[in-house]
Structure formats: structure tokens, C-alpha cells
C-alpha atoms as a PDB file:
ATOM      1  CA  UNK A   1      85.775  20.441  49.871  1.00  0.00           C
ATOM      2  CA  UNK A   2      84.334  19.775  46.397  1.00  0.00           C
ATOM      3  CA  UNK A   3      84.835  23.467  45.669  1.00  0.00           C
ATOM      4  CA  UNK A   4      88.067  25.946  46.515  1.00  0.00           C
ATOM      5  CA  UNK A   5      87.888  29.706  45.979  1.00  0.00           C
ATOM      6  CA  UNK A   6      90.292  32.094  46.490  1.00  0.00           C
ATOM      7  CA  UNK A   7      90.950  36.288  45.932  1.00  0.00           C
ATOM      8  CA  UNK A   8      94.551  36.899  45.045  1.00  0.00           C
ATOM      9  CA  UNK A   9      95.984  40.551  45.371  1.00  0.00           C
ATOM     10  CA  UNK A  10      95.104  41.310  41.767  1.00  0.00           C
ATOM     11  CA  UNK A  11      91.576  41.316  43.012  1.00  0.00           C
ATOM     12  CA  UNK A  12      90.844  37.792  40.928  1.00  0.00           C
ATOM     13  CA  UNK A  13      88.709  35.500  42.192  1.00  0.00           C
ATOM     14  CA  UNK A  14      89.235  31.748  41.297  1.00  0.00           C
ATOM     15  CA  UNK A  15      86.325  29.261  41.585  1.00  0.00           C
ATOM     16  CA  UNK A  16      87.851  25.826  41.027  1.00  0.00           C
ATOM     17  CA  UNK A  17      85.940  22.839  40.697  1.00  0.00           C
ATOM     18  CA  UNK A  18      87.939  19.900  43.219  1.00  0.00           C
ATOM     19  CA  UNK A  19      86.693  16.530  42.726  1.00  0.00           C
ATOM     20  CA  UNK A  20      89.511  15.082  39.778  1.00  0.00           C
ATOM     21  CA  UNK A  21      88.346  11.473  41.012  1.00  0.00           C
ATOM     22  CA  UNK A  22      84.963  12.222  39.394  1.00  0.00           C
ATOM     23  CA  UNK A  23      86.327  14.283  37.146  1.00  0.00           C
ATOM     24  CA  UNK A  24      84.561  17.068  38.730  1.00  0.00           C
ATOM     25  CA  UNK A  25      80.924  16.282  37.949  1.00  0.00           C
ATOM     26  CA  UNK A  26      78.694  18.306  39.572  1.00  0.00           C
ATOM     27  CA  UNK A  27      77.127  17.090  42.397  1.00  0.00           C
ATOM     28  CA  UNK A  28      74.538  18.846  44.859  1.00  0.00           C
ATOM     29  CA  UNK A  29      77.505  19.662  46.926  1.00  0.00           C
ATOM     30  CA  UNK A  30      79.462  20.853  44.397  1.00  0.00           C
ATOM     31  CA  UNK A  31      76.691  23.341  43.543  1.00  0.00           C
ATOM     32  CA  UNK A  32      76.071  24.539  46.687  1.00  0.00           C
ATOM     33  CA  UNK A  33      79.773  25.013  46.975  1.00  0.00           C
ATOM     34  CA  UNK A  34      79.467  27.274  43.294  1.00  0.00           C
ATOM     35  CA  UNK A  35      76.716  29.423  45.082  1.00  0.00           C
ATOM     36  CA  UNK A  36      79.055  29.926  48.028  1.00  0.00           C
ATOM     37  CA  UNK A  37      81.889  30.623  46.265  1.00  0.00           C
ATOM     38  CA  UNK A  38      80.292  32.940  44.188  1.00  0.00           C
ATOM     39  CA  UNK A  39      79.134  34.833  47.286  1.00  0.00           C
ATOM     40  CA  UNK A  40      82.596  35.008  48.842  1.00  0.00           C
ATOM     41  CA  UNK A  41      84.661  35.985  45.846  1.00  0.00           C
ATOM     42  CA  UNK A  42      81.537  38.955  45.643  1.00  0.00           C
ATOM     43  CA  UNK A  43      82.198  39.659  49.796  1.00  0.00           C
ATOM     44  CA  UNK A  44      85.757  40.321  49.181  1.00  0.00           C
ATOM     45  CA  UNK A  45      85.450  42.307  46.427  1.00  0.00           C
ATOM     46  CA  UNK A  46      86.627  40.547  43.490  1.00  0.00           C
ATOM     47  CA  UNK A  47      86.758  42.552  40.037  1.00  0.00           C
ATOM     48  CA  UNK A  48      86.960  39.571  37.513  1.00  0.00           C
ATOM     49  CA  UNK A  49      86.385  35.530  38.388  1.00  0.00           C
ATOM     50  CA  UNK A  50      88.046  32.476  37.039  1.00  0.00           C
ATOM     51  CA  UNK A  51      86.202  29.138  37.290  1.00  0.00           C
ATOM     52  CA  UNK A  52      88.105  26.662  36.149  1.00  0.00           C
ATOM     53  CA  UNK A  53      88.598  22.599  37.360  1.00  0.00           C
ATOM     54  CA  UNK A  54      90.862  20.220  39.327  1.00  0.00           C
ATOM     55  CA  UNK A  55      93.180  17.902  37.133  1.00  0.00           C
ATOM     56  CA  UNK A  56      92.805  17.345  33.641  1.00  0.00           C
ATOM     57  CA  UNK A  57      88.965  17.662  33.424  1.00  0.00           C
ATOM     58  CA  UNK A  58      86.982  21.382  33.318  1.00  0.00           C
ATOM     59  CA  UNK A  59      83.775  19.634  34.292  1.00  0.00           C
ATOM     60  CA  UNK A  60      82.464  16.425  33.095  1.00  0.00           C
ATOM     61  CA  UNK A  61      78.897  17.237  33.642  1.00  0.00           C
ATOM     62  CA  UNK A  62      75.721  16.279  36.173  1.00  0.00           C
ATOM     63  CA  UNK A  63      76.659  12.939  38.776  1.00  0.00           C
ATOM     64  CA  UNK A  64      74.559  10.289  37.636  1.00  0.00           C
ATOM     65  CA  UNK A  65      74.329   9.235  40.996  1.00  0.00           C
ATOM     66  CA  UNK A  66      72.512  12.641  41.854  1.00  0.00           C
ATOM     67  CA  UNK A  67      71.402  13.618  38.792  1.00  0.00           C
ATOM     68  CA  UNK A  68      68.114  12.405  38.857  1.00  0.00           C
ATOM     69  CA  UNK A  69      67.614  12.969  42.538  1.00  0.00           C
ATOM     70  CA  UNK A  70      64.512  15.798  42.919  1.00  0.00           C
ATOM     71  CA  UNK A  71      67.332  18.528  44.794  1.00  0.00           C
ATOM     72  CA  UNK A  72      69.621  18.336  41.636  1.00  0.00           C
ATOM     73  CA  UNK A  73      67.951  20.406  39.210  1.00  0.00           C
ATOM     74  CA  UNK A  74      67.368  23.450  41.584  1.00  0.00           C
ATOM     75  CA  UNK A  75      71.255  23.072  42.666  1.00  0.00           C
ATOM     76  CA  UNK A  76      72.393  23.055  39.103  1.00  0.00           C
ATOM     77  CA  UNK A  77      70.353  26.027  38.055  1.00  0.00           C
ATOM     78  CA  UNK A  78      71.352  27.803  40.977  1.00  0.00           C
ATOM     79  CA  UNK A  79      74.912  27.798  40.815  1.00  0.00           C
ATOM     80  CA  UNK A  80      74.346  28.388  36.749  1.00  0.00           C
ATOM     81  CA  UNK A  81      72.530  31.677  37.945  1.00  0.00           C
ATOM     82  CA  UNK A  82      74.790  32.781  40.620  1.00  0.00           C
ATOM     83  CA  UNK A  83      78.052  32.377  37.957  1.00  0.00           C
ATOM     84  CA  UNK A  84      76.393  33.946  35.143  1.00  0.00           C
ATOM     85  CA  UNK A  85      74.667  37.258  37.274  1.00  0.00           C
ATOM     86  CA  UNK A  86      77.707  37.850  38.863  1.00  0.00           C
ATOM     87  CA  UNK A  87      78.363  41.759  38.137  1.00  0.00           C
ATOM     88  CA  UNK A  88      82.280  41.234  37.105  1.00  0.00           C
ATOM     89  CA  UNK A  89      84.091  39.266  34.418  1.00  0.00           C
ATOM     90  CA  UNK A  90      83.749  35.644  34.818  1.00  0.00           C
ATOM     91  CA  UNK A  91      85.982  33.814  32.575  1.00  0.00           C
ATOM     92  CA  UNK A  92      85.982  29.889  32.295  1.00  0.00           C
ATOM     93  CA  UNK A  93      88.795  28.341  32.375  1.00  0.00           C
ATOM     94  CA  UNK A  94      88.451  25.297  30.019  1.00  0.00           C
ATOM     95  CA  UNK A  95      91.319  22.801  31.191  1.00  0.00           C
ATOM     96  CA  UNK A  96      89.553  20.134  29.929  1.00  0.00           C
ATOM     97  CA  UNK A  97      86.208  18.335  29.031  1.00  0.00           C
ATOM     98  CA  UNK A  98      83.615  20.299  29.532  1.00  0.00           C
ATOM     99  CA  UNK A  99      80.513  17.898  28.965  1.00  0.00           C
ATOM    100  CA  UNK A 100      76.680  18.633  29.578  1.00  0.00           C
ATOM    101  CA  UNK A 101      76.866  20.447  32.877  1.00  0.00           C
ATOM    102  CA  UNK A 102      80.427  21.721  32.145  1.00  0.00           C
ATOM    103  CA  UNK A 103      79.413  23.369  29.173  1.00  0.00           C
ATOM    104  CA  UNK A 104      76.700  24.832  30.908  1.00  0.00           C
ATOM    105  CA  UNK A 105      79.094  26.143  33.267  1.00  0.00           C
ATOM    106  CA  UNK A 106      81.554  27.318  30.819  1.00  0.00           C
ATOM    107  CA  UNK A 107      78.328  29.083  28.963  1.00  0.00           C
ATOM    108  CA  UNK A 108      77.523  30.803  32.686  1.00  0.00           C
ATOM    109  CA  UNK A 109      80.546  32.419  32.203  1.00  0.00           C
ATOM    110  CA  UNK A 110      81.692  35.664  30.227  1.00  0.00           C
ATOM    111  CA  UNK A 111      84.570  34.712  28.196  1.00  0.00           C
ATOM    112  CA  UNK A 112      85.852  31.366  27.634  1.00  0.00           C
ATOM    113  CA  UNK A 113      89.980  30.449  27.065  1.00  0.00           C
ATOM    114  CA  UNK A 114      90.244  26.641  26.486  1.00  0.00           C
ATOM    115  CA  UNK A 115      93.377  24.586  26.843  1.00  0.00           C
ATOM    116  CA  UNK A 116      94.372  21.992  23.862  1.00  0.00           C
ATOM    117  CA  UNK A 117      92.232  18.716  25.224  1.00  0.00           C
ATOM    118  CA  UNK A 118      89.223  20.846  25.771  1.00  0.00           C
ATOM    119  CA  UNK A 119      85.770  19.604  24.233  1.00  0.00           C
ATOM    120  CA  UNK A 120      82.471  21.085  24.574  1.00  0.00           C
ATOM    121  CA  UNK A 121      78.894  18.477  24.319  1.00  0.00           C
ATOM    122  CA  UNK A 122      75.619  18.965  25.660  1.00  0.00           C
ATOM    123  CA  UNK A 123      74.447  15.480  24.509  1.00  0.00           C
ATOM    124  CA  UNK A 124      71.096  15.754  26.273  1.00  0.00           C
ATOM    125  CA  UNK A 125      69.508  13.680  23.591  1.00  0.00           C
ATOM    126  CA  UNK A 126      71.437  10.528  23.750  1.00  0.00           C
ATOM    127  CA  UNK A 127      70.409  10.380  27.468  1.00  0.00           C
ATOM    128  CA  UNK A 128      66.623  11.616  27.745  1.00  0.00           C
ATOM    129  CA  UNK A 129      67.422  14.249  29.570  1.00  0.00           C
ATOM    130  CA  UNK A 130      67.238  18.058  28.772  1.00  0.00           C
ATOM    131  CA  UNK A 131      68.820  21.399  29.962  1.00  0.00           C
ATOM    132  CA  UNK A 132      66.228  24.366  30.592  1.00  0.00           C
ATOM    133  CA  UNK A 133      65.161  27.216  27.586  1.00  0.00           C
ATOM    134  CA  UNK A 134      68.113  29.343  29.339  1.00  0.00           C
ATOM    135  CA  UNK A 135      70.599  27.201  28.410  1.00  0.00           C
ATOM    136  CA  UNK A 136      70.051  26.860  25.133  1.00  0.00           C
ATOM    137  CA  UNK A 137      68.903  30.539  24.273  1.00  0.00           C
ATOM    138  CA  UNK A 138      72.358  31.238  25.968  1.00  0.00           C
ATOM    139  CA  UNK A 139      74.281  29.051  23.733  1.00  0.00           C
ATOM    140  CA  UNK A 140      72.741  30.329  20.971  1.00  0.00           C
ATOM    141  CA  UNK A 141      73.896  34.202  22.030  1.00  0.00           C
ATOM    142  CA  UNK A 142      77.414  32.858  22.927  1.00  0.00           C
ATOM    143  CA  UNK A 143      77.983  30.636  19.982  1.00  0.00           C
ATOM    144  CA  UNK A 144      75.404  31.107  17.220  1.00  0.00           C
ATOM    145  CA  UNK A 145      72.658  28.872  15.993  1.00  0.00           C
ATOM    146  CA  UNK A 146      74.651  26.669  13.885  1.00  0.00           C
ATOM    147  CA  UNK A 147      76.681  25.543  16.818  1.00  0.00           C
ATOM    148  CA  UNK A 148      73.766  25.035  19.116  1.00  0.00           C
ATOM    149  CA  UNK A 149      71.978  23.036  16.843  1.00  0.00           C
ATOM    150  CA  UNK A 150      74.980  21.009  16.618  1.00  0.00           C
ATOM    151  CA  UNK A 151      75.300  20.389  19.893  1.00  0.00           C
ATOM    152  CA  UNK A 152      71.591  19.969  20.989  1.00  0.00           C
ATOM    153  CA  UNK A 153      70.196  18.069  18.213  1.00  0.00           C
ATOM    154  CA  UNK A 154      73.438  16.624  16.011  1.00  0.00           C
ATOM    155  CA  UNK A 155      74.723  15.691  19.458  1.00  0.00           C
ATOM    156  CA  UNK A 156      78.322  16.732  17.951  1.00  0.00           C
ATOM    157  CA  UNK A 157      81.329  16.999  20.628  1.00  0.00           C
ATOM    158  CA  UNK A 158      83.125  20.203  19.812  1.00  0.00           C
ATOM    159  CA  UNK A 159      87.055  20.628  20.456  1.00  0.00           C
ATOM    160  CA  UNK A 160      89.525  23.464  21.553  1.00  0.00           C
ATOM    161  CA  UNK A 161      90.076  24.523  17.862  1.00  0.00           C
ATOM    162  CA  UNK A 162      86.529  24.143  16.474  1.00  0.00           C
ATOM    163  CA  UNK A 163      85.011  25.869  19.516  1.00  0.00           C
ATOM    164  CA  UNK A 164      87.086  29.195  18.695  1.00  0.00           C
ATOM    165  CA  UNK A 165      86.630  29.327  15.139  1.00  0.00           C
ATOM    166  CA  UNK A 166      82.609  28.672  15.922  1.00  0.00           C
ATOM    167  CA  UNK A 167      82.848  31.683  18.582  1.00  0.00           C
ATOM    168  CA  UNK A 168      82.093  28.915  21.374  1.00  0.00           C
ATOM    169  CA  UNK A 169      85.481  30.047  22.787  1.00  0.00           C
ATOM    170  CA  UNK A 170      87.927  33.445  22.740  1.00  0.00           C
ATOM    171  CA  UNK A 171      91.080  32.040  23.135  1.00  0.00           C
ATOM    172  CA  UNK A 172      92.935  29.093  23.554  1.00  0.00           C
ATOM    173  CA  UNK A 173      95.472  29.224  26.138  1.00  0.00           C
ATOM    174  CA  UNK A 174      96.281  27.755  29.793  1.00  0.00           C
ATOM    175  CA  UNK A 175      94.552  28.157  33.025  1.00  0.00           C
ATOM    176  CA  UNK A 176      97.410  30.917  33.977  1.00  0.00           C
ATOM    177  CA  UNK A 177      96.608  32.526  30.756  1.00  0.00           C
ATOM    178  CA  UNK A 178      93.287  32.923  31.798  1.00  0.00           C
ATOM    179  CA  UNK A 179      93.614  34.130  34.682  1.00  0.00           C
ATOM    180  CA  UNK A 180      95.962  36.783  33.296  1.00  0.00           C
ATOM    181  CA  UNK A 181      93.208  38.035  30.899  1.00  0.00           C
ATOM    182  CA  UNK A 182      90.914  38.165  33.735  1.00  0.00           C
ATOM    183  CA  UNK A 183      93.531  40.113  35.841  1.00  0.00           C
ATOM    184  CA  UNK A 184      93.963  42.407  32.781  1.00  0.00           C
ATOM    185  CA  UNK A 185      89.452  43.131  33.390  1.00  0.00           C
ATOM    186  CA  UNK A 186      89.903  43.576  36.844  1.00  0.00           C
ATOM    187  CA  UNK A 187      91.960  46.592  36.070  1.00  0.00           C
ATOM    188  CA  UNK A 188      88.921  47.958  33.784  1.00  0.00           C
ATOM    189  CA  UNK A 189      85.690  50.803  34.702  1.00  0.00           C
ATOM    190  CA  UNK A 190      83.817  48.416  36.841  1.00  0.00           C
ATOM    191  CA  UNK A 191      80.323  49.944  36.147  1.00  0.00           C
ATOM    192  CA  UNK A 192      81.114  50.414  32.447  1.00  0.00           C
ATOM    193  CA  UNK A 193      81.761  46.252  32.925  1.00  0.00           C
ATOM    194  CA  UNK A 194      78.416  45.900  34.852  1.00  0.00           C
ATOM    195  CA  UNK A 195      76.096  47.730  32.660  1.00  0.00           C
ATOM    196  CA  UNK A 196      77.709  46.157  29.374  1.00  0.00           C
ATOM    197  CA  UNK A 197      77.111  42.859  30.989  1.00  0.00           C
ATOM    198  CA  UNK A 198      73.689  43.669  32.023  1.00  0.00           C
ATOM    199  CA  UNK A 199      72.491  44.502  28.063  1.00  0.00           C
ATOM    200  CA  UNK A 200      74.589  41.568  26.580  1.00  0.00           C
ATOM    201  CA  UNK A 201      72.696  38.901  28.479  1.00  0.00           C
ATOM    202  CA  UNK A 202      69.314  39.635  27.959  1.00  0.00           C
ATOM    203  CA  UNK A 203      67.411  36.342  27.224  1.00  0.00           C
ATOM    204  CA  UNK A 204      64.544  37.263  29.010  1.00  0.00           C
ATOM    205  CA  UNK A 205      62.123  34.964  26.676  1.00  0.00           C
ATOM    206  CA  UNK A 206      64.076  31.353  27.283  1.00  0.00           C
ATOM    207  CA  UNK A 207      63.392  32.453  31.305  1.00  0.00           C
ATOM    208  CA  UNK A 208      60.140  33.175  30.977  1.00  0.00           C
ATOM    209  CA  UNK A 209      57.838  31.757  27.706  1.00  0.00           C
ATOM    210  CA  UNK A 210      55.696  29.469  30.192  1.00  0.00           C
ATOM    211  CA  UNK A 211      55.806  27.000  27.045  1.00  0.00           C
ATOM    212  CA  UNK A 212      59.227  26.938  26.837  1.00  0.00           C
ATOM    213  CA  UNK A 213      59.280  25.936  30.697  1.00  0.00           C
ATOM    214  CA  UNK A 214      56.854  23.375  30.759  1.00  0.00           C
ATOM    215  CA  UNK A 215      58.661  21.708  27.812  1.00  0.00           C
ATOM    216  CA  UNK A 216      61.577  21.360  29.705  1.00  0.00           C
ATOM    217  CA  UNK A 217      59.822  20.122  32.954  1.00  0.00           C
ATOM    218  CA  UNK A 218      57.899  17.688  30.562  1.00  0.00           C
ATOM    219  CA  UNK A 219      61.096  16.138  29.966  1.00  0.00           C
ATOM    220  CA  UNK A 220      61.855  15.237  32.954  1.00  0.00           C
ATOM    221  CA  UNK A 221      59.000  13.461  34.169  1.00  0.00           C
ATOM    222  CA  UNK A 222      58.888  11.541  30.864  1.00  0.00           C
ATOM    223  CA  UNK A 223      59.172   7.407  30.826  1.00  0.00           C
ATOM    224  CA  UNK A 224      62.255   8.270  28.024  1.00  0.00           C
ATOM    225  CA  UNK A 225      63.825   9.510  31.070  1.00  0.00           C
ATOM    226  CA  UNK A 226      63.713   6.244  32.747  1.00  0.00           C
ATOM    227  CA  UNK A 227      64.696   4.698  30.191  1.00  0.00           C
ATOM    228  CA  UNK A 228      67.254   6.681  29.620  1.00  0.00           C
ATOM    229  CA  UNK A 229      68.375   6.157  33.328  1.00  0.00           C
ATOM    230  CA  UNK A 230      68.037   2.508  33.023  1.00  0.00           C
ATOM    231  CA  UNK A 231      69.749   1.834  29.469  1.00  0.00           C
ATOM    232  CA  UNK A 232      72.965   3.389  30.949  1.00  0.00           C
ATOM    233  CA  UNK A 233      72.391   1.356  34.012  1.00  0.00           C
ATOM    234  CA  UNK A 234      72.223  -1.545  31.920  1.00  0.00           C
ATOM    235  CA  UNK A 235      74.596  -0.625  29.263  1.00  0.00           C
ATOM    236  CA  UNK A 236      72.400  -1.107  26.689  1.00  0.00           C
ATOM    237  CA  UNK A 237      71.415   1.471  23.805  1.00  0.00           C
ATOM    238  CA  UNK A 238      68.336   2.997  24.851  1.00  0.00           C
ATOM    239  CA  UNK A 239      64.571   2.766  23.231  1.00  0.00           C
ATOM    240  CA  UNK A 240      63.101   6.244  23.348  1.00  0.00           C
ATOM    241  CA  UNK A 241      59.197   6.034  22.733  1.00  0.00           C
ATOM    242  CA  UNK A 242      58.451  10.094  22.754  1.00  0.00           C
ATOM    243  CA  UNK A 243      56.896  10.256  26.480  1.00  0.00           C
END
């Protein structure tokens, strides 16, 4: 299974991302699995959720091998939606790299604790590819403007250290310290939780500006996508033309 959950007796539910080979890139399985997951941990009554990853990688984004396959997109968003509405605390788990997808994973979440070889990159630009208005209006509430920017446009890779002083991250610590924090939230008023995550994650403009949203789709039936595709095929540095 490309995806393991689990609800322990301290009513914590742990997502964990299982395919170390790939360094769990997400795949259309592995999204489906999220969305499943997601619904289980919610069917046995979970009060706070840890998503973390197999090995020594958090999530080292989309599959190129599925990545520009027409299901990917609507898995990716899906299991995005399905960790960030959850009603409870959802804390990531940052074990490791956490590159384009994995950040948007990590962003999904609540809270974010990152372990010492954690790094945080959306580089969207390098590839001709893009991640949809949510995203980045959500990175911008979790982390600020300066630190989106650097990440969308400056293409920067962020680490552990950087990431908390920039608010990108709330603490550094281990996957068990995680978890710990998030069994310290299951403990708390669940509705009080709810309601407070309900107000906090109001972006309804990046989900709905109909510019905004055929921007992103514009993207991706551009030509710099397939170049973009075919430079890394080729290992080559890619020649972006703006269409």
C-alpha cells in the first residue's frame, strides 16, 4: 500500500506516506490512498492527524511518470482538499524533503514540526509547471509573502531552520515529537478547534477568482509545459518561450 493510516488510543490519527523507493512522490495511487485515509482516520473518530512519510523523505513531490497524465491533477487536489478540510488538527510531520507536492502537503496541514534535513521548494518555474491560486494564497497565509515569493518566483529551497524563523514551520523536532503535540490537541474543545479552523482558512478568492483559475489551467496546456517535460527527459536546460 502506498499509504498506511492508523488511530492509536490517544485518538491520533497517522497518515504516512509509504513509497521510500520513490521517495514518496505522489502518485495517483498515493492520492487516492490520502483521500481514503483521510476518511478512515474521520470514521474512527480521530481528534488530531499526523501525516508524515516513509524513510528519510516527507514527500518529494508529483511522479513524473504520472504527473502529466490528465487523472493527476484532480488526484492531487483532492487529497490536498481532503487533508486541509479535515475538522481536527492536522500536523505535518516534516521528516524530510518536502519538494513541490510535499510542500503542498505540508501547507494542507495545520501546524508543521520539521526534523533537521527538512527543506521546503515549490520550484514550479524551473519545470513549466504550476500549482493552483489555492496553493499559493495558502502559502502566503501560512508563511507570509516574502517567503512565497521566494519560493514561487526566486525558486529558493528553504531548510528546517529558515522555514521556522520565516513562520513556514512551528517547531523543529522528530516525527514522535509531532505526534506528541498532536496528542496534546486531541485532548483540546473539539468545536472550539473546528470553528477556529474554519475562520483561519478562509481563502475563498484563490478558489474562486475565475482569472486566477484559468491562469493556472493556461499553464498547463502551454507548449513551455512540453518543453518542460521534454528538457528533463532529455537532460537538457529547458527553453521557455511564454506559451
Amino acid at each position: 500500500m502506498a499509504v498506511h493510516v492508523r488511530v492509536g488510543e490517544d485518538r491520533v490519527g497517522t497518515i504516512e506516506l509509504d513509497r521510500p523507493e520513490r521517495r514518496n512522490a505522489l502518485n495517483v495511487e498515493t492520492c487516492e490512498g490520502i483521500v481514503a485515509a483521510v476518511e478512515r482516520v474521520r470514521a474512527e473518530g480521530a481528534r488530531a492527524v499526523v501525516v508524515t512519510g516513509a524513510g528519510t523523505s516527507f514527500c518529494a513531490g508529483a511522479d513524473f511518470g504520472e504527473v502529466y497524465g490528465t487523472d493527476f491533477l484532480a488526484a492531487l487536489y483532492a487529497a490536498l482538499q481532503a487533508v486541509h478540510t479535515l475538522p481536527v488538527p492536522v500536523v505535518a510531520a516534516v521528516n524530510g524533503p518536502a519538494i513541490g507536492g510535499g510542500t503542498q502537503l505540508a501547507i494542507a496541514a495545520d501546524l508543521r514540526v520539521a526534523a533537521e534535513g527538512a527543506v521546503f521548494a515549490l520550484p514550479t518555474a524551473r519545470l513549466g509547471l504550476a500549482v493552483d491560486p489555492w496553493t499559493i494564497r495558502r502559502l502566503e497565509q501560512v508563511a507570509g509573502g516574502g517567503t512565497a515569493r521566494a519560493l514561487l518566483i526566486g525558486c529558493e529551497t528553504v531548510g528546517a531552520e529558515l522555514a521556522l524563523q520565516r513562520g513556514l514551520v512551528d517547531r523543529l523536532g522528530t516525527v514522535e515529537e509531532a505526534h506528541a503535540w498532536a496528542a496534546e490537541l486531541a485532548g483540546l474543545a473539539p468545536l472550539t478547534l473546528a470553528y477556529n479552523k474554519q475562520v483561519l482558512d478562509r481563502v475563498d478568492l484563490a478558489e474562486t477568482d475565475p482569472v486566477l483559475q484559468d491562469a493556472f489551467r493556461a499553464c498547463w496546456r502551454s507548449a513551455d509545459l512540453e518543453e518542460g517535460r521534454a528538457a528533463r527527459a532529455e537532460k537538457r536546460a529547458p527553453a521557455y518561450r511564454g506559451r
